[in-house]
N, C-alpha and C. Protein backbone atom coordinates (compact mmCIF):
# COMPACT_ATOMS: atom_id res chain seq x y z
N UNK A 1 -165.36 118.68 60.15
CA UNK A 1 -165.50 117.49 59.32
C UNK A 1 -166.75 117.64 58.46
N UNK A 2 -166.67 117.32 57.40
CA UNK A 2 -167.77 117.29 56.20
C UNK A 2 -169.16 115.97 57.06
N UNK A 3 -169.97 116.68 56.26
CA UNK A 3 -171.32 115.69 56.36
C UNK A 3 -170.97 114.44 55.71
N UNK A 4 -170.81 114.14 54.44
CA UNK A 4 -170.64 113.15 54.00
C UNK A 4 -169.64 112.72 54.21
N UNK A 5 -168.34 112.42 55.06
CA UNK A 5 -166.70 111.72 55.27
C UNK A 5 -167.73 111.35 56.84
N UNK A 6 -168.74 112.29 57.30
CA UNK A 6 -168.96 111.70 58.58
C UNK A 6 -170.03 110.62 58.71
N UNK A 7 -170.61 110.70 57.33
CA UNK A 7 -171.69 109.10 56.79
C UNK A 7 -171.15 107.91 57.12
N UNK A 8 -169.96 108.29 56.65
CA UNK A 8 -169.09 107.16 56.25
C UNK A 8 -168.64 106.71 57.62
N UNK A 9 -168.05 107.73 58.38
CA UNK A 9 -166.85 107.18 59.67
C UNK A 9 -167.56 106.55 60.69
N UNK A 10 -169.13 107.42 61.26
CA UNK A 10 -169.51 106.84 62.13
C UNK A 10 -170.48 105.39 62.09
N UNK A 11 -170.97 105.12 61.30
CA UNK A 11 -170.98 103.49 61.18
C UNK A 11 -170.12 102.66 61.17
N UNK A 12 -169.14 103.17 60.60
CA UNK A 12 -167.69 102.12 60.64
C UNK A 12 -166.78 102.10 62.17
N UNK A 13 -166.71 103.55 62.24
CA UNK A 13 -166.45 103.12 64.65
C UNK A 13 -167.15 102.53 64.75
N UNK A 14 -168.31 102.31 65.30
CA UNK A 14 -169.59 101.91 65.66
C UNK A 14 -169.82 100.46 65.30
N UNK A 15 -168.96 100.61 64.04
CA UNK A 15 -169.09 98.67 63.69
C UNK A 15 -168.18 98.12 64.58
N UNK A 16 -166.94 98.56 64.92
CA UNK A 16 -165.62 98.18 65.29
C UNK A 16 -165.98 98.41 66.90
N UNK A 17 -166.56 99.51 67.99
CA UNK A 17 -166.87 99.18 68.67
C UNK A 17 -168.00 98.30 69.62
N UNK A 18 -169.03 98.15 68.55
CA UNK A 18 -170.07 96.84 68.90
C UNK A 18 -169.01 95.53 68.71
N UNK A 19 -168.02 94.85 67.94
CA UNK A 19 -167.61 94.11 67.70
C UNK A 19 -166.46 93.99 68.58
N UNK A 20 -165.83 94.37 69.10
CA UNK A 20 -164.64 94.84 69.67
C UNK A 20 -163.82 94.61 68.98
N UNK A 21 -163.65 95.17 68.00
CA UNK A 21 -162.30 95.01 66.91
C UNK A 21 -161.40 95.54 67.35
N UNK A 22 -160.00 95.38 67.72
CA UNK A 22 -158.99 96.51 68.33
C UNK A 22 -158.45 97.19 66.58
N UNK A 23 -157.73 98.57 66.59
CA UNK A 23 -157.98 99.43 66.16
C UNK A 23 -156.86 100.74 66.11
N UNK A 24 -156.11 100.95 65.93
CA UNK A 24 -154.94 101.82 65.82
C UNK A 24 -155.65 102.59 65.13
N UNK A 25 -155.30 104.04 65.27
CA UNK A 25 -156.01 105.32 64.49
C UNK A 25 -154.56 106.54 64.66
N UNK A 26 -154.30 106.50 63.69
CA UNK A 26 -152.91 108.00 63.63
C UNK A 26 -153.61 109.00 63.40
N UNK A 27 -153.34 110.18 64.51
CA UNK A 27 -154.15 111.37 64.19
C UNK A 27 -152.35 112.47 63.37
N UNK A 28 -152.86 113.41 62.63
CA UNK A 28 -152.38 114.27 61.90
C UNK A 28 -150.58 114.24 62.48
N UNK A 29 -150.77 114.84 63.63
CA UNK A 29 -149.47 114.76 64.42
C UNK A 29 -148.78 113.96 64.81
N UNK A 30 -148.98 112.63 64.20
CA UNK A 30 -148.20 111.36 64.50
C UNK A 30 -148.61 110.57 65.70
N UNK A 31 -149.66 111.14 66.58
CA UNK A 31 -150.22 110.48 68.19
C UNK A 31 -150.71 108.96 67.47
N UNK A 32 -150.29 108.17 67.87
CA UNK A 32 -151.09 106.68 67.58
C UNK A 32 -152.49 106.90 68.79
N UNK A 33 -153.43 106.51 68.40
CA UNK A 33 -154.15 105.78 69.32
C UNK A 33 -154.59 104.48 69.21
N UNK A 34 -154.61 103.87 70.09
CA UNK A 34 -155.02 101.96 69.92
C UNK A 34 -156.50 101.97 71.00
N UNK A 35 -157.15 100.90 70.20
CA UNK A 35 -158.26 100.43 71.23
C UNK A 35 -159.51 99.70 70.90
N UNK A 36 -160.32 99.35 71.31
CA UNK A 36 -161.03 98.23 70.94
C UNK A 36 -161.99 98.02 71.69
């Protein structure tokens, strides 16, 4: 993963898990993950 796409991503998890936002994430291969 690039430096700068990873500026971006890990404050935004990080927002969503301090908050408990629930959260669906599709990785490449179609795997859903959910969580919150």
């Amino acid at each position: 993963m690039s430096t700068k796409g990873q500026l971006l991503q890990d404050p935004f998890l990080n927002t969503l898990r301090r908050e408990h936002i629930p959260v669906s994430i599709y990785l490449v291969n179609g795997i859903k993950l959910q969580g919150q």
